[in-house]
PDB file of N, CA and C in Angstrom:
ATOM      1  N   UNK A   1     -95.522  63.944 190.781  1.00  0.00           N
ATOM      2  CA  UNK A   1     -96.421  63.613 191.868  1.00  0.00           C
ATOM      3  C   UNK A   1     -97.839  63.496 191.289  1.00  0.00           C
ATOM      4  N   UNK A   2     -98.554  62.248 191.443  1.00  0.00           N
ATOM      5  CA  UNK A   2     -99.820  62.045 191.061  1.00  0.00           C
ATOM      6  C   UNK A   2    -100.537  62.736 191.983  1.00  0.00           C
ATOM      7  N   UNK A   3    -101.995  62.922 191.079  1.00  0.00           N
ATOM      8  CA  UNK A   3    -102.930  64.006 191.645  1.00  0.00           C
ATOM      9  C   UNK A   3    -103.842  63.467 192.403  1.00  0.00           C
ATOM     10  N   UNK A   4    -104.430  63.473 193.969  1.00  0.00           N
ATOM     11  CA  UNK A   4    -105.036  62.838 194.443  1.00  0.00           C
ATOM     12  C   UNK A   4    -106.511  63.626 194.268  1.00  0.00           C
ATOM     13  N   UNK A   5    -107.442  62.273 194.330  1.00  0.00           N
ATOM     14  CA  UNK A   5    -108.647  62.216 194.743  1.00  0.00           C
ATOM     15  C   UNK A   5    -109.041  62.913 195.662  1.00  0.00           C
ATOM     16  N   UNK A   6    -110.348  63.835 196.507  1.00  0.00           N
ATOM     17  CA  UNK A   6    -110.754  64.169 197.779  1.00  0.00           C
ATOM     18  C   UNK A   6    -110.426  63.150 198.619  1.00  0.00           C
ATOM     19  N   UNK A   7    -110.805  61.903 198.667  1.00  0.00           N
ATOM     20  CA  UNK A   7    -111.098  61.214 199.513  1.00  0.00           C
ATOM     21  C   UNK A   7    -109.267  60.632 199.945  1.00  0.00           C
ATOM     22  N   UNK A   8    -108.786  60.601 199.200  1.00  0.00           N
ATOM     23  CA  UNK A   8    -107.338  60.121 198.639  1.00  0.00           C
ATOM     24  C   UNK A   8    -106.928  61.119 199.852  1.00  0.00           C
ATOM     25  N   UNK A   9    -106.759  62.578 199.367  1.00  0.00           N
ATOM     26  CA  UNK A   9    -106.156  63.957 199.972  1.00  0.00           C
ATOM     27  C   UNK A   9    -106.587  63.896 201.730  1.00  0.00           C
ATOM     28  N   UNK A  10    -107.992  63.291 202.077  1.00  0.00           N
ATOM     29  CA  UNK A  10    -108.572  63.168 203.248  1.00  0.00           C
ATOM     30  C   UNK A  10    -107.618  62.293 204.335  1.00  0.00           C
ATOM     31  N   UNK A  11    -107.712  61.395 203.219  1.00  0.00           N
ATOM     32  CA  UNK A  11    -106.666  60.124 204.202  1.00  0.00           C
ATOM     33  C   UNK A  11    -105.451  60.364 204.522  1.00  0.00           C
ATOM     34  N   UNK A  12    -104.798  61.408 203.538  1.00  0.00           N
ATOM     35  CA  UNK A  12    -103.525  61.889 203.348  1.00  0.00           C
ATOM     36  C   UNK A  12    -103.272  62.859 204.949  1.00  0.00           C
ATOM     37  N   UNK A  13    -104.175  63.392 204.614  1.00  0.00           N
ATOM     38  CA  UNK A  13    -103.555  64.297 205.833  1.00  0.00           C
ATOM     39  C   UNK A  13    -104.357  63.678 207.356  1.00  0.00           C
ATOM     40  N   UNK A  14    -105.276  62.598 207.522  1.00  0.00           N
ATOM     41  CA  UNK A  14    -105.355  61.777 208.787  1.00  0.00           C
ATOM     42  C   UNK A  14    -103.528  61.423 209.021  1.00  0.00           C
ATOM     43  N   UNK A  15    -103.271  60.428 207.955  1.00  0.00           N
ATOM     44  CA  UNK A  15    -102.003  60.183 207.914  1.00  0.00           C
ATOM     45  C   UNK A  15    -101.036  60.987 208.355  1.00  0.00           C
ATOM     46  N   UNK A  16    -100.953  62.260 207.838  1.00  0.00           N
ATOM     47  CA  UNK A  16     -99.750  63.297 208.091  1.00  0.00           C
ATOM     48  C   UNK A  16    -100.121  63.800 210.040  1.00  0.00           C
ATOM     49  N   UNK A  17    -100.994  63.557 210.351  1.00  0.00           N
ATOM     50  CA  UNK A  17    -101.622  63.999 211.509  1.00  0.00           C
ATOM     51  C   UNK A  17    -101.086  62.795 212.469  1.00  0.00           C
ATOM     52  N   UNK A  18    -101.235  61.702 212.062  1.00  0.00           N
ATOM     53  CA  UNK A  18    -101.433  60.355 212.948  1.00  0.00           C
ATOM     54  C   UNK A  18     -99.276  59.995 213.093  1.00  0.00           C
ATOM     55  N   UNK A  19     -99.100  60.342 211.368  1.00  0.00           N
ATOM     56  CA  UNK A  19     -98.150  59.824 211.433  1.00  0.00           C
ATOM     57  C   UNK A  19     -97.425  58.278 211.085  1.00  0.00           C
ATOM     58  N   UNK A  20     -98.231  57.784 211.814  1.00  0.00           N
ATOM     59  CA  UNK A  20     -98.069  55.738 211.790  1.00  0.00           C
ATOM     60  C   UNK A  20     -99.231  55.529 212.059  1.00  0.00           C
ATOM     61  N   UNK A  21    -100.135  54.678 211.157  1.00  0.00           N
ATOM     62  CA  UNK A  21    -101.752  54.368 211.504  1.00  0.00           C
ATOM     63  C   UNK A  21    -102.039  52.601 210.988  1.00  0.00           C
ATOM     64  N   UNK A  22    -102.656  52.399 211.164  1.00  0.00           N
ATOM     65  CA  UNK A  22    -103.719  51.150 211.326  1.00  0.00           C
ATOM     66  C   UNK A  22    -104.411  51.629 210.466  1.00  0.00           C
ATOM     67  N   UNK A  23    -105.423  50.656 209.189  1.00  0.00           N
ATOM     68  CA  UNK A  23    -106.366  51.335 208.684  1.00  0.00           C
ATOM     69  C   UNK A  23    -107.477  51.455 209.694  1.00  0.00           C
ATOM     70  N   UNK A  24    -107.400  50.765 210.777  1.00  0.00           N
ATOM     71  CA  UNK A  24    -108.606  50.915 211.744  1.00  0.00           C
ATOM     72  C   UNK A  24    -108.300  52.330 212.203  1.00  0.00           C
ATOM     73  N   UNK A  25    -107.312  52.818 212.653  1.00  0.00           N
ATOM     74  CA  UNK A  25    -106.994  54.001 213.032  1.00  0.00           C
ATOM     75  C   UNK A  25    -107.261  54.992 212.477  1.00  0.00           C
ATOM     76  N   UNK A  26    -106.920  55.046 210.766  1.00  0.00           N
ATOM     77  CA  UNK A  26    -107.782  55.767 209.969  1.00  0.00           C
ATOM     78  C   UNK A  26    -108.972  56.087 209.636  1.00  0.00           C
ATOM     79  N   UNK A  27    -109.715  54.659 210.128  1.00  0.00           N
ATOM     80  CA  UNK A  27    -111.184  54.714 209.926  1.00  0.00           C
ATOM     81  C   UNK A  27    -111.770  55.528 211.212  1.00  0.00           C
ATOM     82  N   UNK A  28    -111.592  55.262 212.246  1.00  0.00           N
ATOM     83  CA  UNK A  28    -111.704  55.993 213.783  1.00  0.00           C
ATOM     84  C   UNK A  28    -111.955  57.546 213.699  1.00  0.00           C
ATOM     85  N   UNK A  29    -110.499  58.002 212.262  1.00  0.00           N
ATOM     86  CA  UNK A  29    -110.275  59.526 212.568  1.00  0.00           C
ATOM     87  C   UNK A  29    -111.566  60.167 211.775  1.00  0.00           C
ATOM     88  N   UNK A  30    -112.104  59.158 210.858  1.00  0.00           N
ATOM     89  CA  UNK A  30    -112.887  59.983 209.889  1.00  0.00           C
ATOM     90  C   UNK A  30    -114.142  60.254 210.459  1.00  0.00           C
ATOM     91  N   UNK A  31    -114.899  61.676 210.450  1.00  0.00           N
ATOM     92  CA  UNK A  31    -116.331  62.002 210.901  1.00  0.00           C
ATOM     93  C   UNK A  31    -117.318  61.988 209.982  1.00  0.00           C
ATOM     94  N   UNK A  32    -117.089  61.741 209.114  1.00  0.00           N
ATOM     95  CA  UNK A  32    -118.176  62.507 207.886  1.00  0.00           C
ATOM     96  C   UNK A  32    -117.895  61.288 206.761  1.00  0.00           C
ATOM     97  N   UNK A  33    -119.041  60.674 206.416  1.00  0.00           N
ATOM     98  CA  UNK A  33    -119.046  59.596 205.281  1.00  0.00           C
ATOM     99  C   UNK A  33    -117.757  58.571 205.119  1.00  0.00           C
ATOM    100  N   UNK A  34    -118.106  58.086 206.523  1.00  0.00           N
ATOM    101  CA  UNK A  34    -116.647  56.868 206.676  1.00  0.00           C
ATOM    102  C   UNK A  34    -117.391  55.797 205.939  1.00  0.00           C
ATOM    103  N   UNK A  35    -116.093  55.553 205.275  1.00  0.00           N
ATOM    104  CA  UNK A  35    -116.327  54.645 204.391  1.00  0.00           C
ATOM    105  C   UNK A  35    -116.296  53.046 204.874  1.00  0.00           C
ATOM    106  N   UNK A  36    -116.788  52.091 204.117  1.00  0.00           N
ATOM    107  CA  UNK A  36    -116.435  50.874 204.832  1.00  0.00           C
ATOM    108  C   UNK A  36    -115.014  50.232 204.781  1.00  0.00           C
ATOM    109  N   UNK A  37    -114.583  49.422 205.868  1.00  0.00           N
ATOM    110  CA  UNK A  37    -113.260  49.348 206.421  1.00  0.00           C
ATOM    111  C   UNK A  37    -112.461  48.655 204.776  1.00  0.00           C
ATOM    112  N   UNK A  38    -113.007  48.148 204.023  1.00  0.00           N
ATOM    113  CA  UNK A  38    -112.492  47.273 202.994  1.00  0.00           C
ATOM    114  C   UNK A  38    -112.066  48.730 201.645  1.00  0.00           C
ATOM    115  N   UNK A  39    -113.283  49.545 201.641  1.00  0.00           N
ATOM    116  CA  UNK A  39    -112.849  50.696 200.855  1.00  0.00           C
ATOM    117  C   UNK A  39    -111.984  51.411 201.310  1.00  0.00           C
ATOM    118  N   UNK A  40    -111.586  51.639 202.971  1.00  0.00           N
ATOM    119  CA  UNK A  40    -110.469  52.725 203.260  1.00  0.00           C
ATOM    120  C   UNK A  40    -109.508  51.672 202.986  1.00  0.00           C
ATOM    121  N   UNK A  41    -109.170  50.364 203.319  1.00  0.00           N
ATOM    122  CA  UNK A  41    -107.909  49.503 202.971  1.00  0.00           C
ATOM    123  C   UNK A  41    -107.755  49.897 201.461  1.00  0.00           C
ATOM    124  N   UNK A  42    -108.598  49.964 200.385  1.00  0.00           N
ATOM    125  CA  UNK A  42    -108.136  50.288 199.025  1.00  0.00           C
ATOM    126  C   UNK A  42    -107.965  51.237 198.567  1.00  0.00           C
ATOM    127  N   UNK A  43    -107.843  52.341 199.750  1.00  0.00           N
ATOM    128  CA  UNK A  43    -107.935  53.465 199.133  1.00  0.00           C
ATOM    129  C   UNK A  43    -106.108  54.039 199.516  1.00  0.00           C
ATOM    130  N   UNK A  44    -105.982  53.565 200.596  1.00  0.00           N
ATOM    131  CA  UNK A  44    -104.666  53.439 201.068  1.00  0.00           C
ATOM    132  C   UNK A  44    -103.650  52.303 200.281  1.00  0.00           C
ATOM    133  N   UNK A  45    -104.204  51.504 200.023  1.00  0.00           N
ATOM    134  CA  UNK A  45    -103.078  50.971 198.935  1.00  0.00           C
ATOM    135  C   UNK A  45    -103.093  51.923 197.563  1.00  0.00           C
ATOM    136  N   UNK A  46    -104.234  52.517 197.344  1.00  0.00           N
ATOM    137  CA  UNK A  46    -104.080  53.146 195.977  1.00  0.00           C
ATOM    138  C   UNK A  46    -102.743  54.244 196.602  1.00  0.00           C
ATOM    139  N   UNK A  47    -102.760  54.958 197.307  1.00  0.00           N
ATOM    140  CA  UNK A  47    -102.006  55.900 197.923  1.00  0.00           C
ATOM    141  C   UNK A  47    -100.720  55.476 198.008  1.00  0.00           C
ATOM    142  N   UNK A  48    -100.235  54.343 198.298  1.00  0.00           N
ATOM    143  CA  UNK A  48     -99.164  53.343 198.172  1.00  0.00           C
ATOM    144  C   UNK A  48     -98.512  52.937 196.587  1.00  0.00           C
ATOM    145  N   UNK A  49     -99.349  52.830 195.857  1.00  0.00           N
ATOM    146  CA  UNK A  49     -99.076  52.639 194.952  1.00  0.00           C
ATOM    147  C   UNK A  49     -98.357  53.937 194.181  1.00  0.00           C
ATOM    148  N   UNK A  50     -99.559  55.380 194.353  1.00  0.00           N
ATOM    149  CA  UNK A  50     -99.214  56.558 193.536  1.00  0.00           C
ATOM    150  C   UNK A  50     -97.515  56.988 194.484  1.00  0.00           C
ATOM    151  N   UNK A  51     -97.460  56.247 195.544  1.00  0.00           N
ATOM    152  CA  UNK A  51     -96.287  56.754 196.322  1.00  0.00           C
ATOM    153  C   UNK A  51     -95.903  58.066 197.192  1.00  0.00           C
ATOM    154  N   UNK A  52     -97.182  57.645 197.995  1.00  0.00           N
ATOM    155  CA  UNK A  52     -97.904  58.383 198.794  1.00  0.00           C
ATOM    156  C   UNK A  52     -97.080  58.026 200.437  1.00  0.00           C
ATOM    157  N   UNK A  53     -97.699  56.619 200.282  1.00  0.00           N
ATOM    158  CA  UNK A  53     -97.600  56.173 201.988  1.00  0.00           C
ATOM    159  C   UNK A  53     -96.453  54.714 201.862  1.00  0.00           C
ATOM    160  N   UNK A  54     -95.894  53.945 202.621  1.00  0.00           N
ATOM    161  CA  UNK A  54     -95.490  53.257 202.858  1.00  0.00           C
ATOM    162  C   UNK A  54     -96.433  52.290 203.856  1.00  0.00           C
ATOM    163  N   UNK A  55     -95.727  51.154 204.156  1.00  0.00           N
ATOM    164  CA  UNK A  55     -95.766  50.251 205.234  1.00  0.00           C
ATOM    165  C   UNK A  55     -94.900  49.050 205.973  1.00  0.00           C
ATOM    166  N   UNK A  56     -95.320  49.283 207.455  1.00  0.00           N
ATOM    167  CA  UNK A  56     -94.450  48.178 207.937  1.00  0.00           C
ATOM    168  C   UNK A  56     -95.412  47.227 208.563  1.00  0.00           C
ATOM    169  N   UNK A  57     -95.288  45.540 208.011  1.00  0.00           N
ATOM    170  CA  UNK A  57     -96.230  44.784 207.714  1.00  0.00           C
ATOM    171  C   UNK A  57     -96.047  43.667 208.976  1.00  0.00           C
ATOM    172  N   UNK A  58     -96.959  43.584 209.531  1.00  0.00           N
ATOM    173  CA  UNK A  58     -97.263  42.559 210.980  1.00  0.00           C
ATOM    174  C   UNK A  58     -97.663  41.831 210.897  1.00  0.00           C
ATOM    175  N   UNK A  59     -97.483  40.753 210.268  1.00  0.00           N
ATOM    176  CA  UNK A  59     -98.487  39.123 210.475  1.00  0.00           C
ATOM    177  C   UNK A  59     -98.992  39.808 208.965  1.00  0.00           C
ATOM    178  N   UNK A  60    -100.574  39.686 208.912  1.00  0.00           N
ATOM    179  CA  UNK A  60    -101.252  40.119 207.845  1.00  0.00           C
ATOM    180  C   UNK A  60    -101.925  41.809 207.759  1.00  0.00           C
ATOM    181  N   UNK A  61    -101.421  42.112 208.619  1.00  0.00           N
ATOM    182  CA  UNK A  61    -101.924  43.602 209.221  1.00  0.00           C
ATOM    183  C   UNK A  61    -101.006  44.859 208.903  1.00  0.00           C
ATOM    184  N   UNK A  62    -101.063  46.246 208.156  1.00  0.00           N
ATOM    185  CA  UNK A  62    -100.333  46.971 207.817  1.00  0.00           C
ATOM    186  C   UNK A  62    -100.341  47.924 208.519  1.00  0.00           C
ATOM    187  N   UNK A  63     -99.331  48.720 209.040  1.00  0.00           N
ATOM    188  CA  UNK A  63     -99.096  49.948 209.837  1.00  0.00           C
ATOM    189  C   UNK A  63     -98.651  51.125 208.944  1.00  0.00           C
ATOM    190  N   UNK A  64     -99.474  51.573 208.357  1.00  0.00           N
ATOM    191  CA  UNK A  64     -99.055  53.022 207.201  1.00  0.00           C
ATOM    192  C   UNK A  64     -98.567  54.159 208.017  1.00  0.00           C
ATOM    193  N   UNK A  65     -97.224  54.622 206.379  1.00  0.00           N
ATOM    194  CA  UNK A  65     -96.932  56.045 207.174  1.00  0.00           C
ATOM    195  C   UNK A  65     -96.505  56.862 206.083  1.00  0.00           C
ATOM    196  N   UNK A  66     -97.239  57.879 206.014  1.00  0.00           N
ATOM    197  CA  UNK A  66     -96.646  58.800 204.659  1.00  0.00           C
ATOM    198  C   UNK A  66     -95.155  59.146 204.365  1.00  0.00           C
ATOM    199  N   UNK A  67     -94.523  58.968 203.159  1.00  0.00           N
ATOM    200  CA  UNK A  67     -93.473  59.164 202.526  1.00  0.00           C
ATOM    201  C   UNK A  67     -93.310  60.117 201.522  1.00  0.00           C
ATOM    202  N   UNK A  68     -94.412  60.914 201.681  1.00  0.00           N
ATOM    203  CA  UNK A  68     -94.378  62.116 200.965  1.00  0.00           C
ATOM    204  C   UNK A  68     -94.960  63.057 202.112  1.00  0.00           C
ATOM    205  N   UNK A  69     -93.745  64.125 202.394  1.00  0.00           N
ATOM    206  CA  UNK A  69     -94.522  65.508 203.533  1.00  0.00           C
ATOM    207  C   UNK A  69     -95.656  66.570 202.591  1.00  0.00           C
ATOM    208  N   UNK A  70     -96.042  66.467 203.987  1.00  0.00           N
ATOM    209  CA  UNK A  70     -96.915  67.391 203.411  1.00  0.00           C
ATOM    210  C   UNK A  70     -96.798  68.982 202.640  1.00  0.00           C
ATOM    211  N   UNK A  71     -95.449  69.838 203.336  1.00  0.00           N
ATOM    212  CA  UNK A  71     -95.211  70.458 202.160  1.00  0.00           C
ATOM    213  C   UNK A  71     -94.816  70.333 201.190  1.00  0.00           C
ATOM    214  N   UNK A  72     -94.008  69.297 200.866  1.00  0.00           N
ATOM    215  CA  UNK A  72     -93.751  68.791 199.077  1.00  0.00           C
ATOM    216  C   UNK A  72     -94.912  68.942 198.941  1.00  0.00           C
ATOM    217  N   UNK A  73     -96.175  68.426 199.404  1.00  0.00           N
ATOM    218  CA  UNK A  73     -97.697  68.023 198.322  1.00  0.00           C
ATOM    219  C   UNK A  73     -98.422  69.421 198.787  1.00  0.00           C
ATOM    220  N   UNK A  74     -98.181  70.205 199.646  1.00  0.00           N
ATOM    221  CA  UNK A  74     -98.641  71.757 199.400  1.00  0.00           C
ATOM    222  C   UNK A  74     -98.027  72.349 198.054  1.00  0.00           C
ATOM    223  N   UNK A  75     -97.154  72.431 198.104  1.00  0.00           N
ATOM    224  CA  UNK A  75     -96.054  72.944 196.581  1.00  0.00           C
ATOM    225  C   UNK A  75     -96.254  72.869 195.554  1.00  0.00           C
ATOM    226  N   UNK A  76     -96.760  71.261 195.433  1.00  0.00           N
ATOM    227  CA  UNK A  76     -96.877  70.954 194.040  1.00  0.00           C
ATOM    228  C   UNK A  76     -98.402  71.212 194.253  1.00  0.00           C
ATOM    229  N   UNK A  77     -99.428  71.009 195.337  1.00  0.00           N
ATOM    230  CA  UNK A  77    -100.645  71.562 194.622  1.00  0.00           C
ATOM    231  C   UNK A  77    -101.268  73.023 194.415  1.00  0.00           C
ATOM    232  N   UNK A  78    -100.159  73.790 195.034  1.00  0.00           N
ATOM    233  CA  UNK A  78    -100.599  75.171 195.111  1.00  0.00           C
ATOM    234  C   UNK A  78     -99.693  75.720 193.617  1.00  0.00           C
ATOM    235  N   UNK A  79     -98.618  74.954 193.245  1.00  0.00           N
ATOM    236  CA  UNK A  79     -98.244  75.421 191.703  1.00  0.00           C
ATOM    237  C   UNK A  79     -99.174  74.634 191.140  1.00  0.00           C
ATOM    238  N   UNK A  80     -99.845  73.672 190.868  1.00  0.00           N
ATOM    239  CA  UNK A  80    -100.630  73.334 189.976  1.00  0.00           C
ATOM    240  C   UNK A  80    -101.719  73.958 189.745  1.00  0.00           C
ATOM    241  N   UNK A  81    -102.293  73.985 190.867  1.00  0.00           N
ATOM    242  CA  UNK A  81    -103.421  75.218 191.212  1.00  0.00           C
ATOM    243  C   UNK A  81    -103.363  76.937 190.384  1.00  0.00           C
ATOM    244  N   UNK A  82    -101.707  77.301 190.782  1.00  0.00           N
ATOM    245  CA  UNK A  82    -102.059  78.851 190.057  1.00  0.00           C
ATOM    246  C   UNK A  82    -101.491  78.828 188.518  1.00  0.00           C
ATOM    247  N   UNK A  83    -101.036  77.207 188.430  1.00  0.00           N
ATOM    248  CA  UNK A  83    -100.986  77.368 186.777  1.00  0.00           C
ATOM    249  C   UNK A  83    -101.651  76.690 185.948  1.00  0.00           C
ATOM    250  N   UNK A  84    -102.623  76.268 186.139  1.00  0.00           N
ATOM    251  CA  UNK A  84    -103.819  76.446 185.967  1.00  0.00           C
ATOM    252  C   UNK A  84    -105.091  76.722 186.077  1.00  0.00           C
ATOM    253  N   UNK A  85    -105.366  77.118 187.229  1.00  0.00           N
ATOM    254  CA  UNK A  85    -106.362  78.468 187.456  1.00  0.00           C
ATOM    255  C   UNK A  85    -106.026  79.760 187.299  1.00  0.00           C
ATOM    256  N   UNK A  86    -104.428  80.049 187.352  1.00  0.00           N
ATOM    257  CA  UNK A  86    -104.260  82.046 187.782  1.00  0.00           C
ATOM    258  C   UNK A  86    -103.444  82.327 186.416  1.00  0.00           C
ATOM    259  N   UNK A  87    -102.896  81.680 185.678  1.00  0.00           N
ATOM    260  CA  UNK A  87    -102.565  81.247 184.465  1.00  0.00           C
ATOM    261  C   UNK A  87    -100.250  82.122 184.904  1.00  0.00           C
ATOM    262  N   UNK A  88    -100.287  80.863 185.658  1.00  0.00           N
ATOM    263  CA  UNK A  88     -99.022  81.336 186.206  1.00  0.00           C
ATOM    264  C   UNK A  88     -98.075  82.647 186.824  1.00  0.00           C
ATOM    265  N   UNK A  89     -99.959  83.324 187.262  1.00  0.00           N
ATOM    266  CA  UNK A  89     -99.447  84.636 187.961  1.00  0.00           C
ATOM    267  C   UNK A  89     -99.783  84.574 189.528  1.00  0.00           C
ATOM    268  N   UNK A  90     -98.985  84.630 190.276  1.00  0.00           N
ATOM    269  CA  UNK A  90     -99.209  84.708 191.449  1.00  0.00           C
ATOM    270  C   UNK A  90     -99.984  86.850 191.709  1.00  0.00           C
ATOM    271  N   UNK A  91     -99.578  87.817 191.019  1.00  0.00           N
ATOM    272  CA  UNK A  91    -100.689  88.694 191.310  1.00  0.00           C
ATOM    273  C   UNK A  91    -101.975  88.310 190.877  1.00  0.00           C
ATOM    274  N   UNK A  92    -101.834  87.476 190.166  1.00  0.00           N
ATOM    275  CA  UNK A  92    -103.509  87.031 189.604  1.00  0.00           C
ATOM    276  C   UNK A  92    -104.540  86.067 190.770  1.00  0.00           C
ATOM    277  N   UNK A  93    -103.587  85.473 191.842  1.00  0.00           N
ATOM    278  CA  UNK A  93    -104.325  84.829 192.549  1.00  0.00           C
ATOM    279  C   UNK A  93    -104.335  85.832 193.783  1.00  0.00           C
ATOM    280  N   UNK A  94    -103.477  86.620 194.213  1.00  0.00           N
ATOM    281  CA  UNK A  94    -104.227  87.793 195.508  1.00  0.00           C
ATOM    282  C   UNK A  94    -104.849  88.980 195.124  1.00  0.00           C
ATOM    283  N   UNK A  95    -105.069  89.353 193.464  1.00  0.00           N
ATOM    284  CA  UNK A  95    -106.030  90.094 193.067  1.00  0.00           C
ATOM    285  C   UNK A  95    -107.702  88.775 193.116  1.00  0.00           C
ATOM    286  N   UNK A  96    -107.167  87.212 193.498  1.00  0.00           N
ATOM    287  CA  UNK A  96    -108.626  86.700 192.932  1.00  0.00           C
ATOM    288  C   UNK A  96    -108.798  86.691 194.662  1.00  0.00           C
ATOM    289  N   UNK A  97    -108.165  86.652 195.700  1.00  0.00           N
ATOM    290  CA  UNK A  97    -108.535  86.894 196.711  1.00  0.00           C
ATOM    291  C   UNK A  97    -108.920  87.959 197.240  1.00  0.00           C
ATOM    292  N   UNK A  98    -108.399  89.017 196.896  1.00  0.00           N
ATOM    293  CA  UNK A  98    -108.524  90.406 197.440  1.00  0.00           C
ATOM    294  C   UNK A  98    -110.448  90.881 196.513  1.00  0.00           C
ATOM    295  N   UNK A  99    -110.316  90.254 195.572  1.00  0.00           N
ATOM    296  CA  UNK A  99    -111.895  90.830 195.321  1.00  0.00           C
ATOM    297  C   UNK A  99    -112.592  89.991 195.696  1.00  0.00           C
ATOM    298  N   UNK A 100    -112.714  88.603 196.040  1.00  0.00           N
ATOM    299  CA  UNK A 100    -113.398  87.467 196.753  1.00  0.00           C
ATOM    300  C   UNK A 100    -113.435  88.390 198.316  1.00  0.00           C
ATOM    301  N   UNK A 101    -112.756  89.197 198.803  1.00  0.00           N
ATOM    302  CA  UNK A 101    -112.478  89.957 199.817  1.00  0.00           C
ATOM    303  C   UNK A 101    -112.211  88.849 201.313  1.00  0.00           C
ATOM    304  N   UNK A 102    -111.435  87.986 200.796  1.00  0.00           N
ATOM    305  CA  UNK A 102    -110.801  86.777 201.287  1.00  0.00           C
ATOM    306  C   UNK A 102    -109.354  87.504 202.353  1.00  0.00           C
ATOM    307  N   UNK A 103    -109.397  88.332 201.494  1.00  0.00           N
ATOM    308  CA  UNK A 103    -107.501  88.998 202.226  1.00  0.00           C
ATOM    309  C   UNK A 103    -107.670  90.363 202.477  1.00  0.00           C
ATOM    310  N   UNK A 104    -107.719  90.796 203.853  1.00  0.00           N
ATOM    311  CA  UNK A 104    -107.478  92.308 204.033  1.00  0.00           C
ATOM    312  C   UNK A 104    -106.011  92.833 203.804  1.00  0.00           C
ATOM    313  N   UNK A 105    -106.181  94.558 203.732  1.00  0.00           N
ATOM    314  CA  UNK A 105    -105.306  95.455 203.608  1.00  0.00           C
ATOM    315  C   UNK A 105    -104.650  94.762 204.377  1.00  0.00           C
ATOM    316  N   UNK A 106    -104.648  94.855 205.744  1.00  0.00           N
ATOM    317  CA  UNK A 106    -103.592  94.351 206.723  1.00  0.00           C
ATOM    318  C   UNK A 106    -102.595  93.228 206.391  1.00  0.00           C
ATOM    319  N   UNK A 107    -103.516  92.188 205.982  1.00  0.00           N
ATOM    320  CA  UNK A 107    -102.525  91.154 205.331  1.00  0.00           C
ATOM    321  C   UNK A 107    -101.791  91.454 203.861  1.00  0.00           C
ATOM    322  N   UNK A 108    -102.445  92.181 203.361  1.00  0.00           N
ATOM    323  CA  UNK A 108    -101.466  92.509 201.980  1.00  0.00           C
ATOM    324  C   UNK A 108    -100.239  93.594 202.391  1.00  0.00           C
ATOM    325  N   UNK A 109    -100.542  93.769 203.526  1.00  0.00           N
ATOM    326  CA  UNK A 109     -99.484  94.862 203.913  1.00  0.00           C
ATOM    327  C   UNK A 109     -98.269  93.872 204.576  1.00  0.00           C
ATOM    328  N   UNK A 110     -98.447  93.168 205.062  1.00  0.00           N
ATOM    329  CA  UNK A 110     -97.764  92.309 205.867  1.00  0.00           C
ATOM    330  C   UNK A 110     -97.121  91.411 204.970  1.00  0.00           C
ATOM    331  N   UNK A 111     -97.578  91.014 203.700  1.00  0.00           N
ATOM    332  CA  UNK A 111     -97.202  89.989 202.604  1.00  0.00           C
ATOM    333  C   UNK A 111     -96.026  90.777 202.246  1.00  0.00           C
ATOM    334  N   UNK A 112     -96.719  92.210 201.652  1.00  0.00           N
ATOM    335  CA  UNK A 112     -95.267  93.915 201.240  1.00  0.00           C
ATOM    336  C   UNK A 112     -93.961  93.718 202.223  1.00  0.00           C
ATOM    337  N   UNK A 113     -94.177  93.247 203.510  1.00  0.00           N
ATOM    338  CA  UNK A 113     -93.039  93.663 204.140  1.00  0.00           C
ATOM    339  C   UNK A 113     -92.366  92.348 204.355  1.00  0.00           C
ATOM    340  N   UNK A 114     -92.846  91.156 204.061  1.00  0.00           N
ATOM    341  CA  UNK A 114     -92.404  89.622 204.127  1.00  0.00           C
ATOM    342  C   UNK A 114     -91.111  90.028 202.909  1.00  0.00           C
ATOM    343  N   UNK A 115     -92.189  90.443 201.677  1.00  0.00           N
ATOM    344  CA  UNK A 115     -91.293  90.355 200.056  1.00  0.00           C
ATOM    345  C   UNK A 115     -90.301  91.257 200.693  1.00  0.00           C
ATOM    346  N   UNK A 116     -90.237  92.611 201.319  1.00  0.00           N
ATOM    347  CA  UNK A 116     -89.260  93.977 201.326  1.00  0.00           C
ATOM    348  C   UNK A 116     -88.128  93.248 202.188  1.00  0.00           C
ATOM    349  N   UNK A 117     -88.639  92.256 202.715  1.00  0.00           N
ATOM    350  CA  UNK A 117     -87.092  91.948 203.673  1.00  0.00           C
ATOM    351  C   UNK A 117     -86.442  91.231 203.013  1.00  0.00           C
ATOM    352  N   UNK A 118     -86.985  90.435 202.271  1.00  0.00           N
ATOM    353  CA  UNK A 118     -86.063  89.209 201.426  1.00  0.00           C
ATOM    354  C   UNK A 118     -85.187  89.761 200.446  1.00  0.00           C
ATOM    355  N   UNK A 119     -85.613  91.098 199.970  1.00  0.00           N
ATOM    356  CA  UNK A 119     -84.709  91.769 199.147  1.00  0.00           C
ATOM    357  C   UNK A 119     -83.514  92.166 199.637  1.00  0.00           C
TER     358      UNK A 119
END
């Protein structure tokens, strides 16, 4: 799975949200530094290409829809993420939360009893 861009990852999950979109539709969802309508069309074919999104094609007009879920692309970016930031330790990333003080007791207690049942 290729590694997306911010802007790439942005569109990704309008998409996962929308479901079936219009690039006009995409452009609509965005609040913050919408891009012009010709850059979101290329940014969505790039996404197409890495094999991201699909389409079903109307006259000259494309109706996108992601072909990759979104937890496959949680998975692979949260293992990419702790093996190379936590250096393939998952205690290494809720010791980097727990002193960021990102995660209370409560939730590390609750994580203890998620792992104790699966056993």
């Amino acid at each position: 799975m290729q590694k997306l861009t911010n802007k790439e990852e942005e569109i990704m999950h309008i998409l996962w949200r929308l479901e079936k979109a219009f690039v006009k539709d995409v452009l609509a969802e965005i609040k913050e530094d919408k891009p012009h309508y010709n850059t979101l069309s290329t940014i969505i074919r790039n996404l197409e290409e890495k094999g991201y999104v699909n389409y079903n094609a109307y006259g000259k007009t494309h109706q996108y829809f992601p072909i990759v879920k979104m937890e496959d692309y949680k998975k692979n970016f949260m293992n990419n993420a702790i093996e190379h930031y936590f250096n393939n330790s998952y205690k290494n990333v809720v010791s980097f939360f727990a002193k960021e003080e990102k995660i209370s007791v409560a939730e590390l207690k609750d994580i203890i009893n998620l792992i104790e049942k699966k056993k």
